[in-house]
Protein backbone atom coordinates (compact mmCIF):
# COMPACT_ATOMS: atom_id res chain seq x y z
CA UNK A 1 184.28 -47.59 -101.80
CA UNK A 2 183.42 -44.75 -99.46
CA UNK A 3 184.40 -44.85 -95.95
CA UNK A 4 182.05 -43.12 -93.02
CA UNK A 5 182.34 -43.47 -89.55
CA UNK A 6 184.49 -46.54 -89.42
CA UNK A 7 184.20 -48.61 -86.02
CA UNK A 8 187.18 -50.34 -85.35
CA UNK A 9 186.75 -53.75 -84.84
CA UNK A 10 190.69 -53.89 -83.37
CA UNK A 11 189.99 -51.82 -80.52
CA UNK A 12 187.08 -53.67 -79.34
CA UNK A 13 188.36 -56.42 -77.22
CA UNK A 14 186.67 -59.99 -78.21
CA UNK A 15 184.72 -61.84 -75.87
CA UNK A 16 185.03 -65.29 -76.83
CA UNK A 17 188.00 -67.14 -78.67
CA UNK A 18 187.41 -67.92 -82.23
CA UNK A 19 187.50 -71.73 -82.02
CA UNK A 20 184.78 -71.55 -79.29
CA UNK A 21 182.72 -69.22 -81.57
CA UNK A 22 183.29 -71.71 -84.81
CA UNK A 23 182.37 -74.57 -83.20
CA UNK A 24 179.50 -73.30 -81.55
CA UNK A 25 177.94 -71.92 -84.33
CA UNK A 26 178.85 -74.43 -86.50
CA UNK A 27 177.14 -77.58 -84.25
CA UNK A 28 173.82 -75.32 -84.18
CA UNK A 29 173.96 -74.71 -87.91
CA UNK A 30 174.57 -78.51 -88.62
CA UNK A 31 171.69 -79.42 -86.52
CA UNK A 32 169.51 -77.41 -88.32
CA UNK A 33 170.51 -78.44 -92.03
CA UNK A 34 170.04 -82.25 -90.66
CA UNK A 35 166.71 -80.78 -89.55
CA UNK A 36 165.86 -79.48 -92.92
CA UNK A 37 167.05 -81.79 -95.32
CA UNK A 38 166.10 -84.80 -92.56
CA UNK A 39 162.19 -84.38 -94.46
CA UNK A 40 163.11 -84.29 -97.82
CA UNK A 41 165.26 -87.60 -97.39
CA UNK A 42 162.48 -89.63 -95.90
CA UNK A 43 159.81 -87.71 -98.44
CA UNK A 44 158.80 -91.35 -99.94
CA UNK A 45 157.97 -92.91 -96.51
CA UNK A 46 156.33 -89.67 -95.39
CA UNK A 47 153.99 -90.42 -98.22
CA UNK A 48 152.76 -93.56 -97.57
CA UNK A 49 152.54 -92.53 -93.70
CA UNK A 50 151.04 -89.04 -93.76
CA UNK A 51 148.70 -89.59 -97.36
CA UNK A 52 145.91 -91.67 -98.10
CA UNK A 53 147.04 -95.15 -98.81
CA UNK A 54 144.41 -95.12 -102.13
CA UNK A 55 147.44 -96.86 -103.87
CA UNK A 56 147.98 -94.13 -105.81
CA UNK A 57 151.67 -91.99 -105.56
CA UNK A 58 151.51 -89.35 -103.14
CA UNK A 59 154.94 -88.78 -103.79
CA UNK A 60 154.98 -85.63 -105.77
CA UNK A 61 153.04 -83.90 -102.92
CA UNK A 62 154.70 -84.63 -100.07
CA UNK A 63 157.60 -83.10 -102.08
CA UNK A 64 155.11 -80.21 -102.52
CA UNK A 65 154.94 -79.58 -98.82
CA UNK A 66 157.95 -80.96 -97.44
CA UNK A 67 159.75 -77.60 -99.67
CA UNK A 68 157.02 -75.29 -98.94
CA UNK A 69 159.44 -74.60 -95.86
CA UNK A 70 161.89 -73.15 -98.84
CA UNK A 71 158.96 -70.78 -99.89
CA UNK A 72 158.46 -69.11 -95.91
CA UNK A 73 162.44 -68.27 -95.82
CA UNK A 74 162.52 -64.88 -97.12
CA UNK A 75 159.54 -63.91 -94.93
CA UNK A 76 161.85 -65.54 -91.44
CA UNK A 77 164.77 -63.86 -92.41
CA UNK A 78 163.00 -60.14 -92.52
CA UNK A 79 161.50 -61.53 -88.47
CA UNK A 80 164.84 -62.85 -87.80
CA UNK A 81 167.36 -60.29 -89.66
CA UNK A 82 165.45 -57.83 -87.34
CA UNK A 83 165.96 -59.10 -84.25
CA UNK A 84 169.70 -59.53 -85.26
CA UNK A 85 170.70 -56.11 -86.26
CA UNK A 86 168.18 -54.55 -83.48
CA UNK A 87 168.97 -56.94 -80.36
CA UNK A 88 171.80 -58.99 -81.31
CA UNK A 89 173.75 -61.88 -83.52
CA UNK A 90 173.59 -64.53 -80.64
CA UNK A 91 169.99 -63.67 -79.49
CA UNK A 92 168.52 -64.83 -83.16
CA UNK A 93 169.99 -67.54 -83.98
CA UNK A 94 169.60 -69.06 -80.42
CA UNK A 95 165.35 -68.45 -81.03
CA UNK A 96 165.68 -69.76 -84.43
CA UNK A 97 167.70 -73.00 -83.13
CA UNK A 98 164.71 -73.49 -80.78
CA UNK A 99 162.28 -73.46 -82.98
CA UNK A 100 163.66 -75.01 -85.45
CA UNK A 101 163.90 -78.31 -83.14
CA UNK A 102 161.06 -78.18 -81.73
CA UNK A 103 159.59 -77.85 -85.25
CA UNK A 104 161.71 -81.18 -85.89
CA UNK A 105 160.62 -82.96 -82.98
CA UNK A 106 156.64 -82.72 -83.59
CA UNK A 107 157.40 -84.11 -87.44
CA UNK A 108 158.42 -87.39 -85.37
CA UNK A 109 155.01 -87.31 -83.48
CA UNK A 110 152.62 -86.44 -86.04
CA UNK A 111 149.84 -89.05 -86.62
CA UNK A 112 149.31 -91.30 -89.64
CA UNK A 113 146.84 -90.47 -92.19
CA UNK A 114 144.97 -93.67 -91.23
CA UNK A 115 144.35 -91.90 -87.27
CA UNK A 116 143.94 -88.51 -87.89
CA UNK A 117 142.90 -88.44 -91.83
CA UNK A 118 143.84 -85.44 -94.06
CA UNK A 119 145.23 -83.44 -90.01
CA UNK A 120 148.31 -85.80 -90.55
CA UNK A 121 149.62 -83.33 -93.95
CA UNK A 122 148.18 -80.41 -92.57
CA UNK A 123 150.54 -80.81 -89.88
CA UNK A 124 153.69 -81.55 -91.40
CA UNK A 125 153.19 -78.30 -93.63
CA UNK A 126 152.60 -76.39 -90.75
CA UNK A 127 155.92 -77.45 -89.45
CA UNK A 128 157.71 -77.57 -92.53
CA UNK A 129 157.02 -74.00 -91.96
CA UNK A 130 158.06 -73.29 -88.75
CA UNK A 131 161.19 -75.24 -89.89
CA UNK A 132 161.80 -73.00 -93.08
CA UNK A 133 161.06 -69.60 -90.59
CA UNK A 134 164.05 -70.52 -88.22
CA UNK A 135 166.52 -71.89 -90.93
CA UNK A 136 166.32 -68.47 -92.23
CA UNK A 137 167.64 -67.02 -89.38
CA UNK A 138 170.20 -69.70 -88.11
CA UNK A 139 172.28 -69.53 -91.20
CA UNK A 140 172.65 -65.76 -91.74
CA UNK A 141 172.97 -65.16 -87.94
CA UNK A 142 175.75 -68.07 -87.76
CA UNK A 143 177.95 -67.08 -90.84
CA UNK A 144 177.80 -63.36 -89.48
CA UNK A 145 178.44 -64.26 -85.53
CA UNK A 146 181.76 -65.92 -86.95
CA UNK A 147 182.63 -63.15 -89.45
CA UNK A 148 182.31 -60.35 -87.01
CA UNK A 149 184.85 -62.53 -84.91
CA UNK A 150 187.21 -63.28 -87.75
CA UNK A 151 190.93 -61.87 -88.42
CA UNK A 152 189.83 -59.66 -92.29
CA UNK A 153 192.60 -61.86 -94.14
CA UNK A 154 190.78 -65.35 -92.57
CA UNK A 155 187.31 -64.47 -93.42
CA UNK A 156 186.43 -66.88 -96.18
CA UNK A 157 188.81 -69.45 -94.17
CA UNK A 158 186.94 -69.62 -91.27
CA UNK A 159 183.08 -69.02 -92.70
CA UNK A 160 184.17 -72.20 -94.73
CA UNK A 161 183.33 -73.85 -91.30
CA UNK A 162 179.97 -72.29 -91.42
CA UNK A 163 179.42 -74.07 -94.96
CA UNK A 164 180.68 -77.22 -94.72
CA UNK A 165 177.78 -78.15 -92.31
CA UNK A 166 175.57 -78.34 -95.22
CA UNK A 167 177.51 -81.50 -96.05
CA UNK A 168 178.34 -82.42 -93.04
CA UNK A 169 174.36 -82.16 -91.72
CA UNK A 170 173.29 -83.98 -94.51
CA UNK A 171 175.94 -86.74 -93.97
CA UNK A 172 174.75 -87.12 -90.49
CA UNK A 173 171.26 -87.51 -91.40
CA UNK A 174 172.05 -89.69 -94.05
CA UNK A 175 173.65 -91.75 -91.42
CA UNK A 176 170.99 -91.80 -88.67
CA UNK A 177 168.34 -92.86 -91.50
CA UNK A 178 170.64 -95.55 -92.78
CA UNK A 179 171.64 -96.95 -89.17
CA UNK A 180 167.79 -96.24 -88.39
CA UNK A 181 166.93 -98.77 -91.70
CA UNK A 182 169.77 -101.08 -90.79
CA UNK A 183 168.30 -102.07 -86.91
CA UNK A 184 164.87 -102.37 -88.28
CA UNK A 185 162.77 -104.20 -90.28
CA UNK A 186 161.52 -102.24 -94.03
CA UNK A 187 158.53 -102.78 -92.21
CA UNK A 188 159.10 -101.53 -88.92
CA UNK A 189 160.86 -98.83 -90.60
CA UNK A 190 157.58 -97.52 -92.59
CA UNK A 191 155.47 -98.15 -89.42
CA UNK A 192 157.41 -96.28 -86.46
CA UNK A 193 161.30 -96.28 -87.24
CA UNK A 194 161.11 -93.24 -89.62
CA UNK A 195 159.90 -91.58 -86.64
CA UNK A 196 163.24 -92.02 -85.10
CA UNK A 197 165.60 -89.58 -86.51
CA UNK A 198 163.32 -86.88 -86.13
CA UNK A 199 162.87 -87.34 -82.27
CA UNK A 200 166.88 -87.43 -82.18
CA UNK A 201 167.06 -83.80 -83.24
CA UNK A 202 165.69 -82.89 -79.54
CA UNK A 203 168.28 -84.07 -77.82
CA UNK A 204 170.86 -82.64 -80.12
CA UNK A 205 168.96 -79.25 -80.22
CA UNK A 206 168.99 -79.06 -76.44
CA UNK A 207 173.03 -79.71 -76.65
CA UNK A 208 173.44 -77.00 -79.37
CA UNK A 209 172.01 -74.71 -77.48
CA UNK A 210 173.96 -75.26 -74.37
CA UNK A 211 177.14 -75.17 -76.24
CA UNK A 212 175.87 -71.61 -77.85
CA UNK A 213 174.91 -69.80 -74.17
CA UNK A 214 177.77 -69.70 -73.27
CA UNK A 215 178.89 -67.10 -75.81
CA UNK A 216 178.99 -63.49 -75.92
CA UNK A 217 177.94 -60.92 -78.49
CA UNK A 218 180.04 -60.29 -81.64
CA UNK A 219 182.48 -57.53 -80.78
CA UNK A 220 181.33 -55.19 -83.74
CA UNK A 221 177.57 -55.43 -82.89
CA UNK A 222 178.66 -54.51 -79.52
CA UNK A 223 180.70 -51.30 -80.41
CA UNK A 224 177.69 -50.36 -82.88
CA UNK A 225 175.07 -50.84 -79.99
CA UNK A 226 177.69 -48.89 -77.71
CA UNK A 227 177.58 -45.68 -80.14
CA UNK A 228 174.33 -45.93 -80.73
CA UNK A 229 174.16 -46.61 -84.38
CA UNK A 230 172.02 -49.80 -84.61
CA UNK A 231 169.50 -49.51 -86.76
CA UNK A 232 165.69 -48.59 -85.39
CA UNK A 233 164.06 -50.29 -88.50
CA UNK A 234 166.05 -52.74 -90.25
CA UNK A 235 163.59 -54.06 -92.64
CA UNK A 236 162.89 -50.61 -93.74
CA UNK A 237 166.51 -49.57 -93.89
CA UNK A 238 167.07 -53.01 -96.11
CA UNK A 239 164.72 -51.66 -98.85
CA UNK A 240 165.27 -47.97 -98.42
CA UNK A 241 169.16 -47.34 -98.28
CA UNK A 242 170.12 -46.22 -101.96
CA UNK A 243 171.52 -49.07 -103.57
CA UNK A 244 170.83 -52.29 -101.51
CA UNK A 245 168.17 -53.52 -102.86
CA UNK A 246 170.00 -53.59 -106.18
CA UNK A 247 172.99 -55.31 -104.24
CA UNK A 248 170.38 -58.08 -102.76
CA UNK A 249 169.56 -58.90 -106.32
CA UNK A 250 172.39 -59.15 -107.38
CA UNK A 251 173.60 -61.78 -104.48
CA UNK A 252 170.40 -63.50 -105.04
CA UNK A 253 170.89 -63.76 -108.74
CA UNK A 254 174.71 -64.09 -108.99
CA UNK A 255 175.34 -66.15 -106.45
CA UNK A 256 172.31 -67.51 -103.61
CA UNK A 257 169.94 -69.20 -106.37
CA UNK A 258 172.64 -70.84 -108.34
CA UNK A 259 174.16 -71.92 -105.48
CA UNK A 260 171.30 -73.60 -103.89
CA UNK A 261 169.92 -75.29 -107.04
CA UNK A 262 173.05 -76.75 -107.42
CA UNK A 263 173.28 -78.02 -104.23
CA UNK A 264 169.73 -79.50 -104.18
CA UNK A 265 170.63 -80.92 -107.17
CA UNK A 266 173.75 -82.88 -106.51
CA UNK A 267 172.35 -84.20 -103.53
CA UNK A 268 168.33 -84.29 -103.38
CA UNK A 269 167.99 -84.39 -107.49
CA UNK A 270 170.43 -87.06 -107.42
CA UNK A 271 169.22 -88.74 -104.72
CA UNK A 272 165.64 -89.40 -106.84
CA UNK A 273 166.95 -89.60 -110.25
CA UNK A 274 169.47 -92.82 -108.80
CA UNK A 275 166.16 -94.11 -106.80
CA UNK A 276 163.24 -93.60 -109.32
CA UNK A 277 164.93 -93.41 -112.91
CA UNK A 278 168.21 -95.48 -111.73
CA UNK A 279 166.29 -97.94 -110.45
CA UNK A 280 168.59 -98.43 -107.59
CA UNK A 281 168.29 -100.25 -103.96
CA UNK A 282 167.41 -97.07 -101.58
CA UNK A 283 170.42 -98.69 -99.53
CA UNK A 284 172.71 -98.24 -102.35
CA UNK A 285 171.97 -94.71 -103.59
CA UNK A 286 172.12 -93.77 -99.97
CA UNK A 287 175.99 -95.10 -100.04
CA UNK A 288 176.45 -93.25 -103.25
CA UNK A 289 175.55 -89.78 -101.56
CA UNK A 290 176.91 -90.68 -98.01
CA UNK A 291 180.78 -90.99 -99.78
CA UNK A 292 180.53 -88.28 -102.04
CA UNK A 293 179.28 -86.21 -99.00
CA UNK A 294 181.70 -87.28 -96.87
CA UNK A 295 184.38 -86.71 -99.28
CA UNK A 296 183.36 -83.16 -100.53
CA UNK A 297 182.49 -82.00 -97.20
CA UNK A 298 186.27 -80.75 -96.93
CA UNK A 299 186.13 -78.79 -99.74
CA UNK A 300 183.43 -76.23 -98.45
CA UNK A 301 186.26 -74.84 -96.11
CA UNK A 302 188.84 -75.60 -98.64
CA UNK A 303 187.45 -73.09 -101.07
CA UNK A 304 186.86 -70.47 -98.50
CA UNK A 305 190.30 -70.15 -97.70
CA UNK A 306 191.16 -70.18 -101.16
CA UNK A 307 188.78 -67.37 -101.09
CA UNK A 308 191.15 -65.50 -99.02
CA UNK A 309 193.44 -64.94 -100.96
CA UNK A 310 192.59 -64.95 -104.89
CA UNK A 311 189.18 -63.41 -104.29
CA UNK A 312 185.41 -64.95 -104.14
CA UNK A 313 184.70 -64.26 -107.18
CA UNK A 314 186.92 -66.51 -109.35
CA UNK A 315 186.28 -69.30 -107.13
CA UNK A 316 182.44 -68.87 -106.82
CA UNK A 317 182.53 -68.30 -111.10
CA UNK A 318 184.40 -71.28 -111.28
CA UNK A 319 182.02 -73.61 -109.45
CA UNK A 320 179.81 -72.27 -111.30
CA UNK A 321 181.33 -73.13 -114.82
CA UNK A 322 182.30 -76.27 -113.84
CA UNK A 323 178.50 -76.93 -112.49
CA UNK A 324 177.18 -76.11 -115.54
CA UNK A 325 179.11 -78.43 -117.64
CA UNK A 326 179.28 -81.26 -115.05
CA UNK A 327 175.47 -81.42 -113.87
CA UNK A 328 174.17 -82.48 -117.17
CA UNK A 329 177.42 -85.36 -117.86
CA UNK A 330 176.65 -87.12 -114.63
CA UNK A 331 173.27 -87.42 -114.76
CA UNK A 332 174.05 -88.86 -118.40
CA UNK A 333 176.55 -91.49 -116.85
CA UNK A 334 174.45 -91.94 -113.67
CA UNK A 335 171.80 -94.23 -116.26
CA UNK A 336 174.46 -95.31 -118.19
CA UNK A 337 176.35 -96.89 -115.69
CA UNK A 338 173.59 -97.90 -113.58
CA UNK A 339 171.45 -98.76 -115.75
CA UNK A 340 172.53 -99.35 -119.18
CA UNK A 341 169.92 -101.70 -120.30
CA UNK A 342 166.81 -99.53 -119.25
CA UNK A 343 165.26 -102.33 -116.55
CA UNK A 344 162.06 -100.76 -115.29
CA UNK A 345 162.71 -102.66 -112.10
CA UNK A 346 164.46 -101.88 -108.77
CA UNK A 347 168.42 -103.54 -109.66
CA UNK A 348 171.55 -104.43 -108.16
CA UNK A 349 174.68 -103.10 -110.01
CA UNK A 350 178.45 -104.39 -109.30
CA UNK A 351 180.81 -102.81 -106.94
CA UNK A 352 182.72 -101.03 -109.31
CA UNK A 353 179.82 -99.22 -110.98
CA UNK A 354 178.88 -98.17 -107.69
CA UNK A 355 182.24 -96.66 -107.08
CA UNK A 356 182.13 -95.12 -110.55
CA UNK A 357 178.73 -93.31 -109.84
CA UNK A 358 180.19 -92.15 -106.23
CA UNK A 359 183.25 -90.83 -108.29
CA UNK A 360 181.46 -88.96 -110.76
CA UNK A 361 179.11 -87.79 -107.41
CA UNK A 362 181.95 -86.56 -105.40
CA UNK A 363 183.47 -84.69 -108.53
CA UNK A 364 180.27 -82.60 -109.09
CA UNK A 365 179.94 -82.13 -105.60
CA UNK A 366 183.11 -80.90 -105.33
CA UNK A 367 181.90 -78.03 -107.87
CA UNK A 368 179.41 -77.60 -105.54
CA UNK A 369 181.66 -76.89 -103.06
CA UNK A 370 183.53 -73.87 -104.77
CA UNK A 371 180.12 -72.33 -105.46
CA UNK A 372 179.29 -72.69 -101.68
CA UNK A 373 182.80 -72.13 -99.66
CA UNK A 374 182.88 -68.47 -100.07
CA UNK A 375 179.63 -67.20 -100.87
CA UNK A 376 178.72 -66.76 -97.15
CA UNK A 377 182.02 -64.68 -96.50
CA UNK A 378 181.04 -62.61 -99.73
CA UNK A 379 177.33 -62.41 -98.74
CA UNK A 380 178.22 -60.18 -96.05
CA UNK A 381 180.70 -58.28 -97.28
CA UNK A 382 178.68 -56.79 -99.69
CA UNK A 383 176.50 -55.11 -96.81
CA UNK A 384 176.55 -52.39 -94.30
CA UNK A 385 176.69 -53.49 -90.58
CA UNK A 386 173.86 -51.90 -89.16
CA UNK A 387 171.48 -53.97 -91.62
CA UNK A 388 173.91 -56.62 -92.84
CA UNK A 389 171.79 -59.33 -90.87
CA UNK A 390 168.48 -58.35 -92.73
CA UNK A 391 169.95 -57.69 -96.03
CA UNK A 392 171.89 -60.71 -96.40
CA UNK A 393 169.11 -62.47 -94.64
CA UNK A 394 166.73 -61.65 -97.04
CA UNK A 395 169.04 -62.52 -100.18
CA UNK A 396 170.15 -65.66 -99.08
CA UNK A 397 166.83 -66.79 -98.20
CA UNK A 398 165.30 -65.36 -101.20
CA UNK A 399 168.01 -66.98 -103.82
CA UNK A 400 168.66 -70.41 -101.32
CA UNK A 401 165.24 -71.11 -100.26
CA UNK A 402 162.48 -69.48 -102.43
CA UNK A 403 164.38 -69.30 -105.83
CA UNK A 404 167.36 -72.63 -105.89
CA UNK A 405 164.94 -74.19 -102.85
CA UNK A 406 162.47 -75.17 -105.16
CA UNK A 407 164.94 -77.04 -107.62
CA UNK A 408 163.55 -80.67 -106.30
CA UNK A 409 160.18 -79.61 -106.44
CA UNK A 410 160.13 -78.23 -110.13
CA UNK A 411 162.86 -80.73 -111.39
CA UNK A 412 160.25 -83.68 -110.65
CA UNK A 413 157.11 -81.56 -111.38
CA UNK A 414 158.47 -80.86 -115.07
CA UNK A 415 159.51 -84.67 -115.06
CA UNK A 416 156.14 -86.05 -114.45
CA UNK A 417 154.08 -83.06 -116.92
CA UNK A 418 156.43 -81.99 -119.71
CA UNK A 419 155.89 -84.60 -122.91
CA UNK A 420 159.60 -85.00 -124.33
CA UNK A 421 161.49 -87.79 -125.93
CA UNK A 422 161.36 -91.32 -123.93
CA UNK A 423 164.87 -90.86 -124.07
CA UNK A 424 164.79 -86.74 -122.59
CA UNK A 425 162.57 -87.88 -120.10
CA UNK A 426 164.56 -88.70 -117.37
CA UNK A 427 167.04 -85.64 -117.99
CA UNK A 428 164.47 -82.75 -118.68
CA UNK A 429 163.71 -81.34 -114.98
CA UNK A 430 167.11 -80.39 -115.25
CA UNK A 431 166.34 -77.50 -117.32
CA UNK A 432 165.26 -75.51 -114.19
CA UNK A 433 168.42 -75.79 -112.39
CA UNK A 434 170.86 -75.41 -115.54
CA UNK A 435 168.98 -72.16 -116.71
CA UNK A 436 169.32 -70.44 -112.55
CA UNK A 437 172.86 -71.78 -112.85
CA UNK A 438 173.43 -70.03 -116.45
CA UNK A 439 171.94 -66.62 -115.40
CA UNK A 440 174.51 -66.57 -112.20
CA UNK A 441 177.38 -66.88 -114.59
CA UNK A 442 176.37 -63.91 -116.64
CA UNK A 443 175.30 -61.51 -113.11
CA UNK A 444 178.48 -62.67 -111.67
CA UNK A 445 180.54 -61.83 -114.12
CA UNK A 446 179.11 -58.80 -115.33
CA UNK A 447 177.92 -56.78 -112.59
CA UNK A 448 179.71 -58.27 -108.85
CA UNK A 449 181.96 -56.65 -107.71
CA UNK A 450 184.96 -58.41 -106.40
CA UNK A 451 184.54 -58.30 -101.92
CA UNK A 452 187.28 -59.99 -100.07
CA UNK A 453 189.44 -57.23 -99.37
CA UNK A 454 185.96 -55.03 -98.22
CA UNK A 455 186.00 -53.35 -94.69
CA UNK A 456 182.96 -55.13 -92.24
CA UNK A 457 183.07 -52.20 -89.99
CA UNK A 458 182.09 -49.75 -92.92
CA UNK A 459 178.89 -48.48 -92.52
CA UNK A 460 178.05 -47.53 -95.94
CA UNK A 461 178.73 -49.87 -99.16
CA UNK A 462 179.33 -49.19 -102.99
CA UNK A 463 176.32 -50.75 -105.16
C-alpha cells in the first residue's frame, strides 16, 4: 500500500473523549434503526390501517412500500457522504438524525385509508423515503465519527458499538410494540395504539440530538480541513479516483449485501415465516426474536474486537459460512418444531419448543453477528479520507439497503408467485438471500484484501 502525504492523527489533539463520542453516536444510530425497522414490524397493522379494507391482503404491499426506503439509500448517502467529507462528520449525521425523526413522527400521524382514501399510502411512502435518505447518512457518518476517534489497534473494538445498535434498536422497538400491545386492547391496538411507538421516536430524537451537540469534529477531518485537502467534489472524486469504484463493488458484493440479507433475514424473514407459515401467536414470535436479540446483541461488539486482532476478514468469512449453512437448517426446524403437524391455523406450542426455536434463533443470529461486528471498521478502511464518507456511504447503502434491503420484500414476493412443491413452499424465498450470501463468500475470499492493520490517515488506497 502506497503512502502520500500522511496526516498524523497523533499529533492532532482530540476534542472529545472516546466514551462520550461512542455513546453519542451510538444512542443516535439506535434511534434511527428503531426508526427503520419500527415500519416493517408493524407492516401487518399498517395494512389494514393505511389500505382499503376490501378484505382482501394488502400485506404484500405495504411490504412493497414500507422497503422502498431501502431502494432511496444509495441516492442519501451520495447527499449525505457529501456534506460529510465537504463540511464535516458531526454536521451530517446530526441533519440526517433530524430528519429521520421527524420522518418517524408523521408515520404516527398519518390518516387511515377510511379518512383520507388512497393519500393515507401515498404518505407513508413518501416518508418511508425520507426515512431511507437519512439512514443513509446516520450510519456511515456514525461508524466513521468513532473510527476517526479510535486508538488503530481498537478499531473494530470500538465500531462494534456502532453495530450492535442494529440489535439493540430492534430490541427496543420490539419492546415498545410489545408493551404498546400489552396496555391495550388488539382492538385499540389496530385503531390508535400502533400509532404509539412511532410518536415516541420524537422525544427520543430530540434527546439524541442533544446528547450529539455537544461534540466536536473528528480530529482527522479537522487536520484535513486545516491543510486544505478536503475534497471540492466528493461524489465525483468517489467515481473518478482510479480504483474505487472497483473497491465499492467489491465491499458491496463481499461484504454490505450479504450482510444485510442476512440480517433481514434472521430477524424480519423470521419474524413472517414464524407468524404466517408457523402459524404462531404474534405475542409469541415476538418473544422468540426479542431473546435471541437480546442475547446476540453482545456479539456485534464481540466480533469487532476479535476483529482486532486476527483480521476482518476471517471473522466476516466465517459468519458468512456459518450463515450459509445455518439459514436454511433453522428455517427447516422453525416448522418442525412449531409446527409439526401442518395446522393451517394460528397455534399455541409448549414452553420448551419455544425455547428450542429461540435457541436455534439466537445461534443464527449469532452468525449474523460475525458478519456484522467488523464490517463497519473494514468498510472504512478500505477508503481514502478525503472521500471515505461518500465512498463507503455509497457501498454500504448500495449492498445494505438497495441490494440485502430488499431480502423481505423478494423472499415473500417469490413465496406468494413461484409454483414449487407444497412442501418447498414455505422455504423457497430463501433462495434470494442464500444466493447474495453465496456470491460474498466467493468476492471475499478471492479478491478482499485483508484491512485491519490499514493506515486511516492515508490519503491514497491500494484497489
Amino acid at each position: 500500500m502506497s503512502t502520500v502525504n500522511t496526516i498524523s492523527a497523533e499529533n492532532t489533539p482530540a476534542k472529545n473523549n472516546i466514551f462520550q463520542v461512542i455513546i453519542a453516536s451510538s444512542v443516535g444510530t439506535l434511534i434511527e434503526w428503531y426508526d427503520m425497522f419500527l415500519a416493517i414490524i408493524l407492516a401487518s397493522v399498517l395494512s389494514t390501517q393505511l389500505f382499503p379494507n376490501d378484505g382482501s391482503s394488502h400485506f404484500l404491499e405495504t411490504l412493497a412500500v414500507v422497503v422502498s426506503s431501502f431502494m432511496f439509500r444509495p441516492i442519501g448517502s451520495l447527499i449525505f457522504g457529501s456534506i460529510g467529507d465537504r463540511i464535516g462528520r458531526k454536521y451530517s449525521f446530526l441533519v440526517s438524525l433530524i430528519m429521520m425523526g421527524a420522518a418517524t413522527f408523521m408515520i404516527g400521524c398519518i390518516p387511515t385509508y377510511e379518512s383520507v382514501g388512497w393519500f393515507a399510502p401515498v404518505l407513508l411512502l413518501v416518508c418511508r423515503i425520507m426515512q431511507g435518505l437519512a439512514i443513509s447518512g446516520e450510519y456511515a457518518g456514525a461508524v466513521i465519527y468513532v473510527a476517526e476517534h479510535a486508538p488503530a489497534k481498537k478499531r473494530g473494538f470500538y465500531t462494534g458499538f456502532i453495530q450492535a445498535t442494529v440489535p439493540i434498536g430492534l430490541l427496543l422497538c420490539l419492546s415498545v410494540v410489545f408493551l404498546t400491545k400489552s396496555f391495550l386492547s388488539e382492538e385499540m391496538f389496530n385503531s390508535f395504539g400502533w400509532r404509539i411507538p412511532f410518536l415516541f421516536s420524537g422525544f427520543l430524537v430530540i434527546l439524541s440530538y442533544f446528547i450529539r451537540q455537544r461534540l466536536h469534529e473528528s480530529p482527522i477531518f479537522e487536520q484535513l480541513k486545516k491543510e486544505g485537502k478536503t475534497s471540492k467534489s466528493p461524489v465525483k472524486e468517489a467515481f473518478s479516483t482510479p480504483g474505487n469504484v472497483k473497491l465499492m463493488l467489491k465491499a458491496i458484493f463481499g461484504g454490505n449485501a450479504a450482510q444485510s440479507t442476512i440480517m433481514q433475514t434472521t430477524l424480519f424473514v423470521t419474524l413472517f415465516f414464524l407468524q404466517r407459515a408457523v402459524n404462531l401467536p404474534y405475542e409469541t414470535v415476538l418473544i422468540v426474536i426479542l431473546c435471541s436479540t437480546l442475547f446476540s446483541s453482545f456479539f456485534y461488539q464481540w466480533f469487532g474486537a476479535l476483529s482486532d486482532k486476527i483480521g476482518r476478514k476471517p471473522v466476516m468469512l466465517g459468519g458468512m459460512i456459518a450463515s450459509f449453512i445455518l439459514i436454511p437448517l433453522s428455517f427447516y426446524l422453525y416448522m418442525k418444531i412449531g409446527n409439526p403437524g401442518g395446522l393451517t391455523e394460528v397455534h399455541s406450542i409448549s414452553n420448551l419448543a419455544v425455547v428450542g426455536i429461540i435457541a436455534i434463533s439466537l445461534i443464527t443470529s449469532i452468525a449474523g453477528a460475525a458478519t456484522y461486528g467488523p464490517l463497519g471498521a473494514f468498510m472504512l478502511e478500505i477508503f481514502p479520507t478525503k472521500i471515505r464518507y461518500t465512498s463507503m456511504g455509497f457501498a454500504q447503502n448500495m449492498g445494505n439497503g438497495f441490494i440485502g434491503g430488499a431480502t423481505t420484500f423478494i423472499t415473500e414476493l417469490i413465496k406468494m408467485t413461484l409454483i414449487v412443491s407444497a412442501a418447498m413452499s414455505p422455504y423457497v424465498g430463501l433462495a434470494y438471500p442464500l444466493i447474495l450470501i453465496f456470491i460474498a463468500i466467493l468476492v471475499n475470499y478471492f479478491t478482499i484484501p485483508e484491512t485491519y492493520k490499514n493506515d486511516l490517515t492515508e490519503e491514497e488506497k491500494n484497489d
